[in-house]
C-alpha atoms as a PDB file:
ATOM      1  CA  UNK A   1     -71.655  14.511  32.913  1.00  0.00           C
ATOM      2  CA  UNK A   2     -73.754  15.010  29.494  1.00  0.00           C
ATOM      3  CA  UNK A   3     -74.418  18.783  30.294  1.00  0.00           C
ATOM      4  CA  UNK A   4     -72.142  20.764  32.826  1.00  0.00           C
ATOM      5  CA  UNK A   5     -73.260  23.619  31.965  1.00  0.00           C
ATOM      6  CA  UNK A   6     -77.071  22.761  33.709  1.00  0.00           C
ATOM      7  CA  UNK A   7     -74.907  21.763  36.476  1.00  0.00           C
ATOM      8  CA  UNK A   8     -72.768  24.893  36.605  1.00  0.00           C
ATOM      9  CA  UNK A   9     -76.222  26.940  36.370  1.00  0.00           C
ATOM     10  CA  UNK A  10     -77.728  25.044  39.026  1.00  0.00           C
ATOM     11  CA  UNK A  11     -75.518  25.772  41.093  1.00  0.00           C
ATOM     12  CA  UNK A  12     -75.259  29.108  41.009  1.00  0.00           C
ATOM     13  CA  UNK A  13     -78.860  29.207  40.960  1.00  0.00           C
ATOM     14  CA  UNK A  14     -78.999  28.094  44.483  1.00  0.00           C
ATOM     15  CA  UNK A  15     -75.889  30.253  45.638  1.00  0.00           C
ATOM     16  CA  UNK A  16     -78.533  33.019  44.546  1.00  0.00           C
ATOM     17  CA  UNK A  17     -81.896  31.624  46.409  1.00  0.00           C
ATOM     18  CA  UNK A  18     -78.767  31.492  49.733  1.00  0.00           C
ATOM     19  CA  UNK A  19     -77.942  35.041  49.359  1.00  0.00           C
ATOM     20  CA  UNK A  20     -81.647  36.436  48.495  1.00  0.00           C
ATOM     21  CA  UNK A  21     -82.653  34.869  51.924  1.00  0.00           C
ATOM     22  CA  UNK A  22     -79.669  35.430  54.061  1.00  0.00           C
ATOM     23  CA  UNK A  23     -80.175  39.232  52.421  1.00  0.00           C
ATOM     24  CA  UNK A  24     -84.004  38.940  53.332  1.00  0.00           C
ATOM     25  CA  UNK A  25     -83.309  37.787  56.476  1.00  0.00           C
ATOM     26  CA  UNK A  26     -80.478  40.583  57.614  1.00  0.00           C
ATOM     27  CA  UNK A  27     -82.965  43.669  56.085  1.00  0.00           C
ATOM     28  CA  UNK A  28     -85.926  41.974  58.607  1.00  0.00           C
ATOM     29  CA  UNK A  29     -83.432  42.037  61.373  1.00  0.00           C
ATOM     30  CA  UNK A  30     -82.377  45.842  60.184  1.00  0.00           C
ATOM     31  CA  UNK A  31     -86.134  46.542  60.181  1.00  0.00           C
ATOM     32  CA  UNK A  32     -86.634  45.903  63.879  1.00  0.00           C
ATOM     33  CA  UNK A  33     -83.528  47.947  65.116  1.00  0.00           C
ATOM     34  CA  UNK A  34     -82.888  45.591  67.362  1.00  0.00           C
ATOM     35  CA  UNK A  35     -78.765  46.785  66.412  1.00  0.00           C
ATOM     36  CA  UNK A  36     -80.219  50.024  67.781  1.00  0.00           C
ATOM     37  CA  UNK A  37     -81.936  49.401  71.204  1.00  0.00           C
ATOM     38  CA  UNK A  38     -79.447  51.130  73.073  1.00  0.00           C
ATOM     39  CA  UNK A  39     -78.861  54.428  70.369  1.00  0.00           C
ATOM     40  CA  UNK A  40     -79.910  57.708  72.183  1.00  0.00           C
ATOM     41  CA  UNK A  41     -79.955  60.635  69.602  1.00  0.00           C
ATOM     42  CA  UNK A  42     -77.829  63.815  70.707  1.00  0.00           C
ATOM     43  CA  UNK A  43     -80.369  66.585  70.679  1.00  0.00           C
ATOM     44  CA  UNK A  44     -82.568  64.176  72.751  1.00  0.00           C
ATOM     45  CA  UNK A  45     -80.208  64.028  75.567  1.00  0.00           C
ATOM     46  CA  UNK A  46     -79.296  67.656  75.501  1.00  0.00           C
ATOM     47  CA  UNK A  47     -83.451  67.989  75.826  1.00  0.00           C
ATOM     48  CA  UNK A  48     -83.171  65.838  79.041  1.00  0.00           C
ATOM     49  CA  UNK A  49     -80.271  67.404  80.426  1.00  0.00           C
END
Protein backbone atom coordinates (compact mmCIF):
# COMPACT_ATOMS: atom_id res chain seq x y z
CA UNK A 1 0.00 0.00 0.00
CA UNK A 2 1.79 3.34 -1.41
CA UNK A 3 -0.85 5.65 0.32
CA UNK A 4 -3.01 4.36 3.35
CA UNK A 5 -4.04 7.27 4.16
CA UNK A 6 -6.41 7.52 0.61
CA UNK A 7 -7.42 4.21 1.77
CA UNK A 8 -8.22 5.14 5.36
CA UNK A 9 -10.21 8.28 3.81
CA UNK A 10 -12.02 6.21 1.50
CA UNK A 11 -13.24 4.41 3.72
CA UNK A 12 -14.63 6.51 5.92
CA UNK A 13 -15.92 8.34 3.10
CA UNK A 14 -18.31 5.61 2.35
CA UNK A 15 -19.14 4.85 6.14
CA UNK A 16 -20.49 8.57 5.67
CA UNK A 17 -22.54 8.18 2.16
CA UNK A 18 -24.06 4.64 4.61
CA UNK A 19 -25.12 6.78 7.40
CA UNK A 20 -26.38 9.98 5.26
CA UNK A 21 -28.79 7.43 3.54
CA UNK A 22 -29.72 5.11 6.29
CA UNK A 23 -30.34 8.79 8.14
CA UNK A 24 -32.31 9.91 4.91
CA UNK A 25 -34.07 6.99 4.80
CA UNK A 26 -35.29 6.78 8.75
CA UNK A 27 -36.37 10.88 8.60
CA UNK A 28 -38.68 9.73 5.23
CA UNK A 29 -40.06 6.95 7.29
CA UNK A 30 -40.49 9.62 10.40
CA UNK A 31 -42.15 11.88 7.81
CA UNK A 32 -45.03 9.54 7.06
CA UNK A 33 -45.88 8.65 10.78
CA UNK A 34 -46.38 5.49 9.90
CA UNK A 35 -44.69 4.85 13.91
CA UNK A 36 -47.83 6.85 14.70
CA UNK A 37 -50.92 5.27 12.98
CA UNK A 38 -52.35 4.11 16.03
CA UNK A 39 -51.49 7.56 18.45
CA UNK A 40 -54.86 9.14 19.58
CA UNK A 41 -54.14 12.58 21.28
CA UNK A 42 -55.76 12.98 24.90
CA UNK A 43 -57.93 16.03 24.52
CA UNK A 44 -59.27 14.30 21.33
CA UNK A 45 -60.64 11.42 23.16
CA UNK A 46 -61.95 13.39 26.06
CA UNK A 47 -63.85 15.41 22.94
CA UNK A 48 -65.36 11.99 21.90
CA UNK A 49 -66.18 10.81 25.17
Amino acid sequence: MEYPIYTVLGVLVIIYLFFLIYNRNKSKSRKSKKFMEDYRRKDRNEKEN
